[in-house]
C-alpha atoms as a PDB file:
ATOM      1  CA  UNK A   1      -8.950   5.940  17.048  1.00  0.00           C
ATOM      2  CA  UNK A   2     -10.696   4.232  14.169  1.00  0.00           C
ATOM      3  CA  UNK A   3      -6.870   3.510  12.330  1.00  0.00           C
ATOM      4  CA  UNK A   4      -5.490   0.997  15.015  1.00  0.00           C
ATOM      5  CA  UNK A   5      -8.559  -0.131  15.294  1.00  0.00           C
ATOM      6  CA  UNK A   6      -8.550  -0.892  11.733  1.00  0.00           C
ATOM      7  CA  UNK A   7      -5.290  -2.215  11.099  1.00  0.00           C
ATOM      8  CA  UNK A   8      -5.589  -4.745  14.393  1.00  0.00           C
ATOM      9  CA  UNK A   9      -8.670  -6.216  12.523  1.00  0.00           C
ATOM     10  CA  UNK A  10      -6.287  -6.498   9.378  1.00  0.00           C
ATOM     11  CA  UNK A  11      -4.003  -7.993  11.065  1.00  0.00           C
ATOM     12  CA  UNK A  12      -6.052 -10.357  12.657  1.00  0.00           C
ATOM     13  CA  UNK A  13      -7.731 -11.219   9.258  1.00  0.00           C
ATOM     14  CA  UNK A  14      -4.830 -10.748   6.675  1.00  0.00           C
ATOM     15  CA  UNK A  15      -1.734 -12.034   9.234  1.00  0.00           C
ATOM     16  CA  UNK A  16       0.873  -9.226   9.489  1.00  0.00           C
ATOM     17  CA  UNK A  17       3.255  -9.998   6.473  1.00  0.00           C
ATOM     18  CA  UNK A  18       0.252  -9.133   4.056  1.00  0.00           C
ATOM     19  CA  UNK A  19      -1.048  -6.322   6.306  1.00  0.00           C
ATOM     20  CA  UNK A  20       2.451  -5.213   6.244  1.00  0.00           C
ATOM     21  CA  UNK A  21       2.202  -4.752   2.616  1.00  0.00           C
ATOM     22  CA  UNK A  22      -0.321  -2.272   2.556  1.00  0.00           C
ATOM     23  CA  UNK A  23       1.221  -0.188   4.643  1.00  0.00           C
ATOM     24  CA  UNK A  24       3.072   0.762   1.511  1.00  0.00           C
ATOM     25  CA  UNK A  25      -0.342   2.950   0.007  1.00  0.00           C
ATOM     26  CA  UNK A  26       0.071   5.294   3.029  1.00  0.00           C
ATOM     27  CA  UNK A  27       1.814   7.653   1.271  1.00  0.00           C
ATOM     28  CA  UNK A  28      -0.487   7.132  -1.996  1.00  0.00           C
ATOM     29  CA  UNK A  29      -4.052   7.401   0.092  1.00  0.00           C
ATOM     30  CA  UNK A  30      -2.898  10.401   2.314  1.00  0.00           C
ATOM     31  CA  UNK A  31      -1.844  12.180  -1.197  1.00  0.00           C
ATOM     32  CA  UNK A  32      -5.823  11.349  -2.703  1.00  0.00           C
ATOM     33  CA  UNK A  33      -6.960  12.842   0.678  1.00  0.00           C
ATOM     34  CA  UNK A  34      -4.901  15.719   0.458  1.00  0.00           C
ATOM     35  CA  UNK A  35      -5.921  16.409  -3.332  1.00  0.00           C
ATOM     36  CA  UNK A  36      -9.540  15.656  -2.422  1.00  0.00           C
ATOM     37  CA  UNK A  37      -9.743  17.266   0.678  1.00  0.00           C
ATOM     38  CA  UNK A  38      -7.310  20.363   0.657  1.00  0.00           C
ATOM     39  CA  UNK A  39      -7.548  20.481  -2.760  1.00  0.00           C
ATOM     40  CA  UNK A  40      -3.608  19.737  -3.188  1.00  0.00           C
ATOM     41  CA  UNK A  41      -2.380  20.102  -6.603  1.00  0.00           C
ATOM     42  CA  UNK A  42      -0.701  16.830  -8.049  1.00  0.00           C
ATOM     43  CA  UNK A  43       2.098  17.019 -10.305  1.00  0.00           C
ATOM     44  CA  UNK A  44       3.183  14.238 -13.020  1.00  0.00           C
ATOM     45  CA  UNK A  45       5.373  12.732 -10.150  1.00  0.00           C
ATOM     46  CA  UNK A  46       2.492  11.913  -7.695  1.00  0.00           C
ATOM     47  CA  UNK A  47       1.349   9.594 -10.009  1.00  0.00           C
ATOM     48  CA  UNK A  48       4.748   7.807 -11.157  1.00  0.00           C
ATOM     49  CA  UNK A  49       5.037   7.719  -7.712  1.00  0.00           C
ATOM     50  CA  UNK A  50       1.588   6.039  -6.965  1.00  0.00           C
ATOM     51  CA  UNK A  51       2.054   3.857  -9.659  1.00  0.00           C
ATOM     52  CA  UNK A  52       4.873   2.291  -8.874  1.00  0.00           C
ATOM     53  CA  UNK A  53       3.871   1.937  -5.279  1.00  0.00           C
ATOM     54  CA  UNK A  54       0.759   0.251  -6.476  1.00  0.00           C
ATOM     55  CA  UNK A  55       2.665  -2.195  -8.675  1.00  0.00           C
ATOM     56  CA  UNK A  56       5.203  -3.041  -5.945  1.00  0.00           C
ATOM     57  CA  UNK A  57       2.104  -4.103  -3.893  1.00  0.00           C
ATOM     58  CA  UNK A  58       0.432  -5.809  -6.395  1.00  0.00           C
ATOM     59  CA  UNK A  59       3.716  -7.723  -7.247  1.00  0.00           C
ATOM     60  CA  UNK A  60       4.301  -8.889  -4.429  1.00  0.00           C
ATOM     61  CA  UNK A  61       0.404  -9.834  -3.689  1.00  0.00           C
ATOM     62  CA  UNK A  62       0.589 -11.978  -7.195  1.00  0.00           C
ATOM     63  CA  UNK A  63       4.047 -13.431  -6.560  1.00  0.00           C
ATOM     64  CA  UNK A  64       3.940 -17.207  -5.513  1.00  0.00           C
ATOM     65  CA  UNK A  65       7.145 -18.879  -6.838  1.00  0.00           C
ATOM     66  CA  UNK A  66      10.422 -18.103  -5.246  1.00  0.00           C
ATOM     67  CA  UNK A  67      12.898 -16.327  -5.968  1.00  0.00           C
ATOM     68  CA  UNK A  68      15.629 -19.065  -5.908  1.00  0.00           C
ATOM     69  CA  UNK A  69      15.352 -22.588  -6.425  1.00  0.00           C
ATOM     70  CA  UNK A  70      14.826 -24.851  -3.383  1.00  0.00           C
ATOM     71  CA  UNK A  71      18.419 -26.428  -2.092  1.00  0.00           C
END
């Protein structure tokens, strides 16, 4: 109940292409819940796999010139 809540408000706040975005650390924050929670081991690829995912988003967060140049 308190997730759609949550992600109309970021929507609302952030617009939907940058809410969009962090919808890419759902796979990294339910992994930290699992760990903390059910105690969950990690292994070595969790955390290439966070890592990355958490670069991609801050990437693309940072990124402000195009890709190509304007025509």
């Amino acid at each position: 109940m308190l997730a759609p809540l949550a992600w109309m408000h970021s929507v609302k706040t952030l617009g939907p292409s940058r809410t969009t975005l962090f919808f890419n650390l759902l796979p990294l924050i339910t992994a930290l819940i699992a760990a903390v929670v059910l105690k969950e081991e990690l292994a070595l690829y969790h955390l290439v796999g966070g890592l990355l995912t958490l670069a991609g988003v801050i990437l693309s967060e940072r990124w402000t010139t195009p890709v190509r140049g304007q025509s």
